[in-house]
C-alpha atoms as a PDB file:
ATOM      1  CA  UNK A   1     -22.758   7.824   8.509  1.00  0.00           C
ATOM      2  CA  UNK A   2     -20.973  10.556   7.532  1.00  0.00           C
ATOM      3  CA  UNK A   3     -19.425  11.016   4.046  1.00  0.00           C
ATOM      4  CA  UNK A   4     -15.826  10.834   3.360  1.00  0.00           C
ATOM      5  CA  UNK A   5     -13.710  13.566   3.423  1.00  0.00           C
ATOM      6  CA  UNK A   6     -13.558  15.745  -0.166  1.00  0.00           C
ATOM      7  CA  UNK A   7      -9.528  16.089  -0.273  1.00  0.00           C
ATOM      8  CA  UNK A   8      -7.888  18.154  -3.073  1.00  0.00           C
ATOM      9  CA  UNK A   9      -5.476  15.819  -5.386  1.00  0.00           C
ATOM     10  CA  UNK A  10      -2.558  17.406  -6.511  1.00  0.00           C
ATOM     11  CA  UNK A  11      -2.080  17.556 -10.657  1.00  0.00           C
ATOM     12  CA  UNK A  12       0.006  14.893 -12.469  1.00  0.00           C
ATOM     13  CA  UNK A  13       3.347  15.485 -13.306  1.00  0.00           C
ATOM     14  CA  UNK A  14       5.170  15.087 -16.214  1.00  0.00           C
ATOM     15  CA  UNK A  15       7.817  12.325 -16.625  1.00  0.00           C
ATOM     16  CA  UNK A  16      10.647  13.567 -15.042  1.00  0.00           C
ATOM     17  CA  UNK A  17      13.851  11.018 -13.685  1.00  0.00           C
ATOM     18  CA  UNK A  18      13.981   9.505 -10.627  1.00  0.00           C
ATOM     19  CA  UNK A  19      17.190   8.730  -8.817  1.00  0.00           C
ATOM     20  CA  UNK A  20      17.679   5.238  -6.907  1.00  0.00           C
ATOM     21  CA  UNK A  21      19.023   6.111  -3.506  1.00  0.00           C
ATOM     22  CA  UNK A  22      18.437   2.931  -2.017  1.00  0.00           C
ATOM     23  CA  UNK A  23      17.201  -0.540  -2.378  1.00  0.00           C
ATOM     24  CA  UNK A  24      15.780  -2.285   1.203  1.00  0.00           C
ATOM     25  CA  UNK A  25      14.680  -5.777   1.153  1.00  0.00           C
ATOM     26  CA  UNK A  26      11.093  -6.641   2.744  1.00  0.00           C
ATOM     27  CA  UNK A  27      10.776 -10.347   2.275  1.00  0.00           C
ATOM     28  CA  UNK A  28      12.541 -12.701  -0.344  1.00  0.00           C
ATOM     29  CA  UNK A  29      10.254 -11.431  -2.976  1.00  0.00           C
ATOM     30  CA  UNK A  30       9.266  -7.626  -2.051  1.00  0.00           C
ATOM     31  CA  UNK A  31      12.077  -4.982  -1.838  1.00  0.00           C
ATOM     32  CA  UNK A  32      11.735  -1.430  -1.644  1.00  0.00           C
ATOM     33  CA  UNK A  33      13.297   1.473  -3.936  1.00  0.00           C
ATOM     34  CA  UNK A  34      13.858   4.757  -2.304  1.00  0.00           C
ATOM     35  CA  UNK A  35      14.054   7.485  -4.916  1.00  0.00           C
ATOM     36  CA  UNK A  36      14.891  10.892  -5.272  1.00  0.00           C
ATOM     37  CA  UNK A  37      13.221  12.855  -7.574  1.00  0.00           C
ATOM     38  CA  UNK A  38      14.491  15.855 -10.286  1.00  0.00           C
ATOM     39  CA  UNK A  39      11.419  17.523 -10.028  1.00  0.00           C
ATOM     40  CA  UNK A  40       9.497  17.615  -6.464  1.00  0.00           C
ATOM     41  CA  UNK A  41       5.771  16.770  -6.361  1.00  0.00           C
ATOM     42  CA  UNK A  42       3.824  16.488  -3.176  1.00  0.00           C
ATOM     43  CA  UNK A  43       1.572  13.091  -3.309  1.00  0.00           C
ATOM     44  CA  UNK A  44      -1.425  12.175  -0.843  1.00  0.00           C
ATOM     45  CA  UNK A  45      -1.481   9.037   1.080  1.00  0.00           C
ATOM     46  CA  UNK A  46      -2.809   6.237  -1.308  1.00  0.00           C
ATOM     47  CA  UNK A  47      -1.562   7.539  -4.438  1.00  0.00           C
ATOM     48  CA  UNK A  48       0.889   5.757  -7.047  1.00  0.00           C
ATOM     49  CA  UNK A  49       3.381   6.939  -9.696  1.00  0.00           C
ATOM     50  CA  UNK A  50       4.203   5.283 -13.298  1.00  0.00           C
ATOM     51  CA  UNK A  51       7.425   4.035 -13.333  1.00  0.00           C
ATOM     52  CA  UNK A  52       8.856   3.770 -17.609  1.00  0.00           C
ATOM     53  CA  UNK A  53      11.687   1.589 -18.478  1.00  0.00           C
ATOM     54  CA  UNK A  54      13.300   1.923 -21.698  1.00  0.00           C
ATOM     55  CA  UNK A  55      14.811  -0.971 -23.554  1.00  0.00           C
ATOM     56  CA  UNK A  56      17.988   0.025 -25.780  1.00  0.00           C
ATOM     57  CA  UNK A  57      16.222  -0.982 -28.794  1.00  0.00           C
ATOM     58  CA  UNK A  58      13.389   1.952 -28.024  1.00  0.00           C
ATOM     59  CA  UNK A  59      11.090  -0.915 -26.391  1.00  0.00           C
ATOM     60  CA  UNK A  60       9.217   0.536 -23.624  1.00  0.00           C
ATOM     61  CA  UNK A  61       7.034  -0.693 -20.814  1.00  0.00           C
ATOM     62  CA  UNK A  62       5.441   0.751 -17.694  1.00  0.00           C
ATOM     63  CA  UNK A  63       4.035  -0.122 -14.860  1.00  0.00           C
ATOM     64  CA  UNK A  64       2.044   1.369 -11.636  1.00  0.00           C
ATOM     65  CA  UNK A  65       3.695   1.263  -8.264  1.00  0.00           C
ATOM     66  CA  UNK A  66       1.691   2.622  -4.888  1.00  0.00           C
ATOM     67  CA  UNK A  67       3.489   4.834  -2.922  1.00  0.00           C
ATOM     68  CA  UNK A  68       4.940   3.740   0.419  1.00  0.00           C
ATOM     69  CA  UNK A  69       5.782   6.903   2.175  1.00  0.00           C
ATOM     70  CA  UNK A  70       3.525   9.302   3.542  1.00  0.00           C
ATOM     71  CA  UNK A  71       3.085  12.958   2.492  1.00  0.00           C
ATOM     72  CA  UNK A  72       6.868  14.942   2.564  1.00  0.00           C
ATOM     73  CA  UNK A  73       7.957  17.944   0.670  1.00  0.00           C
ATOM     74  CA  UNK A  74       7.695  15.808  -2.185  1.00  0.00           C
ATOM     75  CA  UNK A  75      11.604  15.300  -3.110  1.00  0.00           C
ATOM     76  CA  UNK A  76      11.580  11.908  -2.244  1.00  0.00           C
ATOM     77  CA  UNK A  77       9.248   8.750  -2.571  1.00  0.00           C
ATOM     78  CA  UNK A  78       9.442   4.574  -1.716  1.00  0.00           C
ATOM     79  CA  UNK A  79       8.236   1.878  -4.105  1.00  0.00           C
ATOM     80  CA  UNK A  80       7.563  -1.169  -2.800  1.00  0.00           C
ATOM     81  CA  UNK A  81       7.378  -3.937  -5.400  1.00  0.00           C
ATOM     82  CA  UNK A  82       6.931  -7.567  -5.426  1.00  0.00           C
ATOM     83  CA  UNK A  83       8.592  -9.467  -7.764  1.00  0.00           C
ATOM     84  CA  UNK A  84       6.476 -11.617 -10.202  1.00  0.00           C
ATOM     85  CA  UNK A  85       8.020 -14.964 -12.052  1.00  0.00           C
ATOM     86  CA  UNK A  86       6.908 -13.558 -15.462  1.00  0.00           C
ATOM     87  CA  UNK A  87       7.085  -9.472 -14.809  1.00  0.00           C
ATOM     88  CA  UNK A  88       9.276  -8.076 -17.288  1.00  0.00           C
ATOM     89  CA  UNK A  89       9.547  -4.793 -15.133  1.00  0.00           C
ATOM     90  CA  UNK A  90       9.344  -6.183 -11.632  1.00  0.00           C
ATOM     91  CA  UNK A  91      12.264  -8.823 -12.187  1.00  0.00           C
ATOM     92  CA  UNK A  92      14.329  -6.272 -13.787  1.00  0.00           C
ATOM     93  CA  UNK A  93      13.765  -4.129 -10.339  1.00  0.00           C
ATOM     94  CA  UNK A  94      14.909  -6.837  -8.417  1.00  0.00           C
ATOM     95  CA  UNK A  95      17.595  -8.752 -10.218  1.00  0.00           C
ATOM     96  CA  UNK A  96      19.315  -5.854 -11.840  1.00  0.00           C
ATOM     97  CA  UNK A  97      18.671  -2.151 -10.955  1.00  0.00           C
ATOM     98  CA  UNK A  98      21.266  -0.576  -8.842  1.00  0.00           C
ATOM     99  CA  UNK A  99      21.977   2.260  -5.990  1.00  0.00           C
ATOM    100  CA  UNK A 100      22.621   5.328  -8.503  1.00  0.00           C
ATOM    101  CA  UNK A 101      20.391   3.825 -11.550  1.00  0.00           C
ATOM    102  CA  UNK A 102      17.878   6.504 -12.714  1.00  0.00           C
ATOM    103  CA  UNK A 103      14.653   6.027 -13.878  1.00  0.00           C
ATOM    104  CA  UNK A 104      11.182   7.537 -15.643  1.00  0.00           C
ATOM    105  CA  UNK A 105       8.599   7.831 -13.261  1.00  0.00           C
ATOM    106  CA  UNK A 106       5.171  10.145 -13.752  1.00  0.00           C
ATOM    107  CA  UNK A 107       3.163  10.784 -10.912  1.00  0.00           C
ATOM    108  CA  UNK A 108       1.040  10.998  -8.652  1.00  0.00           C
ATOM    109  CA  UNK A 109      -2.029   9.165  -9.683  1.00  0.00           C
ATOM    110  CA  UNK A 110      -5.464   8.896  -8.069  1.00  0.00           C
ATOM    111  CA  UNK A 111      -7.615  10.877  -6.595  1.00  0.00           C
ATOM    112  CA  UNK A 112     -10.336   8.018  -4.769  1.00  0.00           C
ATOM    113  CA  UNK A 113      -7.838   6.165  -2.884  1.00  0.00           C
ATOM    114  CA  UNK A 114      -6.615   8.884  -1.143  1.00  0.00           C
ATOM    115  CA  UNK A 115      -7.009   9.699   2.757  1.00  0.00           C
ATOM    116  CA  UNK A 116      -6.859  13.112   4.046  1.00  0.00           C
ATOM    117  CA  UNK A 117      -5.418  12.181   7.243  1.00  0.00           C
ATOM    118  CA  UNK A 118      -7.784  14.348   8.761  1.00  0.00           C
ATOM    119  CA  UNK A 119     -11.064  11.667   9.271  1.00  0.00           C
ATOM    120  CA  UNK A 120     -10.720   8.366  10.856  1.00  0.00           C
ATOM    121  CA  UNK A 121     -10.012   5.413   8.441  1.00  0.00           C
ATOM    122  CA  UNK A 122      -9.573   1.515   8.722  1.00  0.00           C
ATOM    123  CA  UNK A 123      -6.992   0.174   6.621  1.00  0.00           C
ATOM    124  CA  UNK A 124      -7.318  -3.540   5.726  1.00  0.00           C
ATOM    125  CA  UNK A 125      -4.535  -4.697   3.371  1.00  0.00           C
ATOM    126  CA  UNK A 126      -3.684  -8.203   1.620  1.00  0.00           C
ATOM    127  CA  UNK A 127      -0.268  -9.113   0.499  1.00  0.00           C
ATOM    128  CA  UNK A 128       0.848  -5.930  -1.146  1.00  0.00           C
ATOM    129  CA  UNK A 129      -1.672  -4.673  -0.937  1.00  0.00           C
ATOM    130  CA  UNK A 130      -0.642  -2.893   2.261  1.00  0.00           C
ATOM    131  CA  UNK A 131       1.920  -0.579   0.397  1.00  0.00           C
ATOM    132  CA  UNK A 132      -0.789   2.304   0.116  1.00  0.00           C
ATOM    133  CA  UNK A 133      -2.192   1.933   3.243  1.00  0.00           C
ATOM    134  CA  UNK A 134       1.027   1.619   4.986  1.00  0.00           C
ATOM    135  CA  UNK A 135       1.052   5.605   3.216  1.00  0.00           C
ATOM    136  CA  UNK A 136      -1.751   6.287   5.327  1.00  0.00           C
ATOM    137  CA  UNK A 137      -0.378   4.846   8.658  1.00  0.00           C
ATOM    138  CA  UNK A 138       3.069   5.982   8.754  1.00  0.00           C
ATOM    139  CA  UNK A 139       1.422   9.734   7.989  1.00  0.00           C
ATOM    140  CA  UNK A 140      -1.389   9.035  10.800  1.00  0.00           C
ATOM    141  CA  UNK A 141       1.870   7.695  13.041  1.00  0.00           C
ATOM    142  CA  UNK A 142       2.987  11.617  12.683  1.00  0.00           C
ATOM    143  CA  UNK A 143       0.162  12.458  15.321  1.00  0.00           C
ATOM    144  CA  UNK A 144       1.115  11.735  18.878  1.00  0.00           C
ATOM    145  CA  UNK A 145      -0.922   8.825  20.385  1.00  0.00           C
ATOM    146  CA  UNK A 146      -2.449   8.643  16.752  1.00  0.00           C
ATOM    147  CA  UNK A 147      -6.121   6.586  16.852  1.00  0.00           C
ATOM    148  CA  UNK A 148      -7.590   7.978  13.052  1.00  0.00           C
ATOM    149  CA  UNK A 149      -6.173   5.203  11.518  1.00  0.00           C
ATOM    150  CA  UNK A 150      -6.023   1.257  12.342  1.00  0.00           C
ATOM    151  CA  UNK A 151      -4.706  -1.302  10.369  1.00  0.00           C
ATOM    152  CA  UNK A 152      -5.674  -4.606   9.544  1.00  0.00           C
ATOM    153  CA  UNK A 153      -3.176  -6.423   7.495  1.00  0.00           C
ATOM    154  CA  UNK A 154      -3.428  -9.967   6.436  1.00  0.00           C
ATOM    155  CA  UNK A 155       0.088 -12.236   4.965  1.00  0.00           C
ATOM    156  CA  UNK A 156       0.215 -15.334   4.411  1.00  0.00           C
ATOM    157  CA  UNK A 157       2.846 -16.309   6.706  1.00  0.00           C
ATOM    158  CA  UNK A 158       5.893 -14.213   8.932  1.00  0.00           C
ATOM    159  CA  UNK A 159       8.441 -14.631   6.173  1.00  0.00           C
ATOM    160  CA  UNK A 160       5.427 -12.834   3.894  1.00  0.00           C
ATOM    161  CA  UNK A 161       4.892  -9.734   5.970  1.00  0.00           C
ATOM    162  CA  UNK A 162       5.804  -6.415   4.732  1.00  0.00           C
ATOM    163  CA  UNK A 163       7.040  -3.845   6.720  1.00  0.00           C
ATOM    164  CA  UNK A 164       7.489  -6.374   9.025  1.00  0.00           C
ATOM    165  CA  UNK A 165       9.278  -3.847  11.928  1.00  0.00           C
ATOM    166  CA  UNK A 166       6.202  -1.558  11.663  1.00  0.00           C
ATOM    167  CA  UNK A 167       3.601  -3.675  12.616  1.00  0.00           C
ATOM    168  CA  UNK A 168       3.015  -3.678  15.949  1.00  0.00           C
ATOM    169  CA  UNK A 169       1.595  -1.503  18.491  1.00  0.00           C
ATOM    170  CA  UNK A 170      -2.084  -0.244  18.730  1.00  0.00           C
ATOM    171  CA  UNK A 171      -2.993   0.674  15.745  1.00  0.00           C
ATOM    172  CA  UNK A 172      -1.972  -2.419  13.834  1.00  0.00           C
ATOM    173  CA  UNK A 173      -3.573  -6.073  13.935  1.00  0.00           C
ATOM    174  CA  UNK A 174      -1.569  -8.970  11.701  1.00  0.00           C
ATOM    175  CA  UNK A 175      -3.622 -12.128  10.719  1.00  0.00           C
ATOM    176  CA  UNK A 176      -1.872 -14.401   8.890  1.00  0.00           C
ATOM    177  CA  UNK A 177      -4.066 -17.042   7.039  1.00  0.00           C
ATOM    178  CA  UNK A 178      -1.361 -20.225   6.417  1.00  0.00           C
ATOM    179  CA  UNK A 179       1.014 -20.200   8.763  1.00  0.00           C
ATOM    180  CA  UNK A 180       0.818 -18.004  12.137  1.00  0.00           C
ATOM    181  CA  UNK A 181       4.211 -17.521  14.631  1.00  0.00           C
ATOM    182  CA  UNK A 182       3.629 -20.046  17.449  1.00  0.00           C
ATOM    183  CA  UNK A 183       3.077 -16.959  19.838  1.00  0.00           C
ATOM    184  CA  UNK A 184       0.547 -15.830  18.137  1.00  0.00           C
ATOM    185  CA  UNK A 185      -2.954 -15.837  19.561  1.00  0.00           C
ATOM    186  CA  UNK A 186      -5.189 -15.690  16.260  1.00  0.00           C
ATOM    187  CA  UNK A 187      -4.616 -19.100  14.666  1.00  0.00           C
ATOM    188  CA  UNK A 188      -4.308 -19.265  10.966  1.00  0.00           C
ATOM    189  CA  UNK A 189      -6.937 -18.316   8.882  1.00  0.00           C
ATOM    190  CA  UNK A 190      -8.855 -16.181   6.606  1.00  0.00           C
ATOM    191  CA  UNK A 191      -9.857 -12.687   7.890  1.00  0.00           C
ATOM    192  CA  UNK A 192     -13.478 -12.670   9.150  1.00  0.00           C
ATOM    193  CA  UNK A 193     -15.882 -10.305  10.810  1.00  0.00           C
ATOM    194  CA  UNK A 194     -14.836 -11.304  14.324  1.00  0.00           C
ATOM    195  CA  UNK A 195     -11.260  -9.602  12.873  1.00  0.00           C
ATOM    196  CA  UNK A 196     -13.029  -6.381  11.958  1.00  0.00           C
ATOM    197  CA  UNK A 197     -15.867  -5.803  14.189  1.00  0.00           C
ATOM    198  CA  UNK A 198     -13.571  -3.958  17.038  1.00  0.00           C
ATOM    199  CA  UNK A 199     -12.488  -1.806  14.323  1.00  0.00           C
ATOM    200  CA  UNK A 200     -15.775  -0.435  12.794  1.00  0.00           C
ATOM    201  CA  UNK A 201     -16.149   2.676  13.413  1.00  0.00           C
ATOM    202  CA  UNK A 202     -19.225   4.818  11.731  1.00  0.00           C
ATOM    203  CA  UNK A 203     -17.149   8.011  11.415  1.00  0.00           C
ATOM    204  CA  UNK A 204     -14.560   5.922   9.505  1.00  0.00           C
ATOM    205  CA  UNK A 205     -13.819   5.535   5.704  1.00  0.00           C
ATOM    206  CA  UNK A 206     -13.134   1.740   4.797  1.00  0.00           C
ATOM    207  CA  UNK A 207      -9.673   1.269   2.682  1.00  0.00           C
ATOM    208  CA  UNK A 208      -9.079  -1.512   1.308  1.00  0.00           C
ATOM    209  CA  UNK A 209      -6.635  -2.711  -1.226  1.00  0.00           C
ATOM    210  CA  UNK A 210      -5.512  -6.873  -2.458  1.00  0.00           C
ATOM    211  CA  UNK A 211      -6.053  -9.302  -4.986  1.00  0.00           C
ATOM    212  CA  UNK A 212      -9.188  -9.367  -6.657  1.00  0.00           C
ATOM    213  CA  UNK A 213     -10.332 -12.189  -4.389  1.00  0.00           C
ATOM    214  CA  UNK A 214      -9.073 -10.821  -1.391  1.00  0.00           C
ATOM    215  CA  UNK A 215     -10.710  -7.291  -1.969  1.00  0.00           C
ATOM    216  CA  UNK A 216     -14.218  -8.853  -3.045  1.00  0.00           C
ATOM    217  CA  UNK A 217     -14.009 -10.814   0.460  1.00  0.00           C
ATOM    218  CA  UNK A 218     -12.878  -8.376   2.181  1.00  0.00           C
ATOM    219  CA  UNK A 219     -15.627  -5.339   1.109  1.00  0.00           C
ATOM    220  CA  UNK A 220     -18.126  -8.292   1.551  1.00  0.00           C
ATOM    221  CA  UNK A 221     -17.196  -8.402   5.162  1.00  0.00           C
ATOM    222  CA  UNK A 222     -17.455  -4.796   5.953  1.00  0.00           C
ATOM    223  CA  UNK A 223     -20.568  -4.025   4.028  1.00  0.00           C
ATOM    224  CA  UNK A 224     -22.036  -7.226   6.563  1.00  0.00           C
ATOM    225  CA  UNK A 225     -20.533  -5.413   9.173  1.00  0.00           C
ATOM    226  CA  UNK A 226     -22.849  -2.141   8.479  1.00  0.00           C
ATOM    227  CA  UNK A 227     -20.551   0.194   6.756  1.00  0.00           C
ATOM    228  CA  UNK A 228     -22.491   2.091   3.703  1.00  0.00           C
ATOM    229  CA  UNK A 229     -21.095   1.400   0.295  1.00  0.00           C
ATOM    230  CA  UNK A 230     -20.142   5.236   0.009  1.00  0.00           C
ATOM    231  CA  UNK A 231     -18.156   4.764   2.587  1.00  0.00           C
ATOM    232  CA  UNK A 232     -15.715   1.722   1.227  1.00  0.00           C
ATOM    233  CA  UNK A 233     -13.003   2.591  -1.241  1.00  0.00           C
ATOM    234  CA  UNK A 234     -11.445  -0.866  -3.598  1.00  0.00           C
ATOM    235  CA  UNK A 235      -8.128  -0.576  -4.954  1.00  0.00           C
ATOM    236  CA  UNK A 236      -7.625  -4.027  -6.339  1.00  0.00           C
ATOM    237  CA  UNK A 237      -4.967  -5.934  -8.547  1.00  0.00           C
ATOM    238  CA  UNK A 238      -4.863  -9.170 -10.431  1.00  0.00           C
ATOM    239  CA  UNK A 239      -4.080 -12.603  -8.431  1.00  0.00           C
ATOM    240  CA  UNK A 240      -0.431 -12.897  -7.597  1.00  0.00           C
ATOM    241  CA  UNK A 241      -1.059 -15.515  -4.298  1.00  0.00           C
ATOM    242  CA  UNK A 242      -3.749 -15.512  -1.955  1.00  0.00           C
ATOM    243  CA  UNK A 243      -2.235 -13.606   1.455  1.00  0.00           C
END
């Protein structure tokens, strides 16, 4: 097997404010913040940026959000965030930020989770654990009749998928593990090797980004499936509901 791709990762920028230009809704609890930036900075596909809130009292928090957009001139970016009962940042995203709020963001972050968009990859995503990846498809989506990249996204049920209008066609496969769509023909469940085996390829890099659970099962099934460990790259976060 080949070894991944060596890309250069751009420096990290300072904090600099962000401008909300928009605010999309995903599902009931995952919306998406477009935002325009004061200072441009090109990111890679996979990469994140620190967002900084600052209470009145001087009480500051921060957190990480992936990026959702691929690769641009680096003016703009998308955060897509799920909103957690006890997040003291997330639920202020959701229940009170505005079109025309600023904000602190630093970025971007990472320089293992990134795809070059130049070798094949398969992208296997749990919950929201697809915003990065969905970085890498919509970039790999700029080729015509694109097959680098394939994604394999699992959600717990329809009302749970992200970018719901963007999956479909070729390149994506959906498996939903609680409730499937009564057209669908993959009943519920879990994803398993028979969901990744048409996928495998040995030229690939393996993405894969979820819950801890979902990421440990997940890298178990590819590493049964014969992809070297060198070629598998975790990004993982803590348990916010099993997709």
């Amino acid at each position: 097997m080949n070894e991944p791709a060596r890309v250069v990762v751009p420096p990290i920028g300072a904090w600099q404010t962000a401008t909300v230009t928009g605010i999309h809704d995903e599902t009931t609890h995952v919306k998406t913040l477009s935002l325009q930036l004061e200072i441009p900075i090109v990111h890679l596909a996979g990469q994140h940026f620190l967002v900084r809130l600052t209470a009145p009292d001087g009480y500051t928090a921060q957190r990480s959000y992936s990026v959702a957009t691929p690769p641009a001139d680096g003016r703009s970016i998308d955060l897509t965030i799920e909103r957690l009962t006890d997040g003291e940042v997330s639920t202020f995203f959701h229940d009170e930020l505005l079109i025309g709020d600023t904000l602190e963001v630093r970025g971007p972050i990472g320089g293992w989770f990134v795809w070059d968009a130049a070798s094949p990859a398969l992208l296997i995503g749990g919950g929201s654990g697809v915003v990065p990846l969905m970085s890498m498809l919509r970039q790999a989506r700029r080729q015509r009749g694109q097959s680098l990249a394939h994604l394999l996204v699992s959600a717990r049920d329809p009302t749970a998928l992200i970018y719901a209008n963007e999956m479909s066609g070729n390149d994506v496969s959906v498996i939903f593990s609680r409730v499937a769509p009564a057209e669908s023909a993959r009943p519920a469940g879990r994803l398993t090797a028979h969901d990744l085996t048409p996928h495998i390829r040995s030229d690939a890099t393996v993405y894969i980004c979820g819950s801890t659970g979902f990421a440990a099962a997940a890298s178990k099934l590819v590493a049964q499936a014969g992809v070297e460990t060198r070629s598998i790259r975790i990004e993982r976060f803590g348990p916010t509901g099993s997709p």
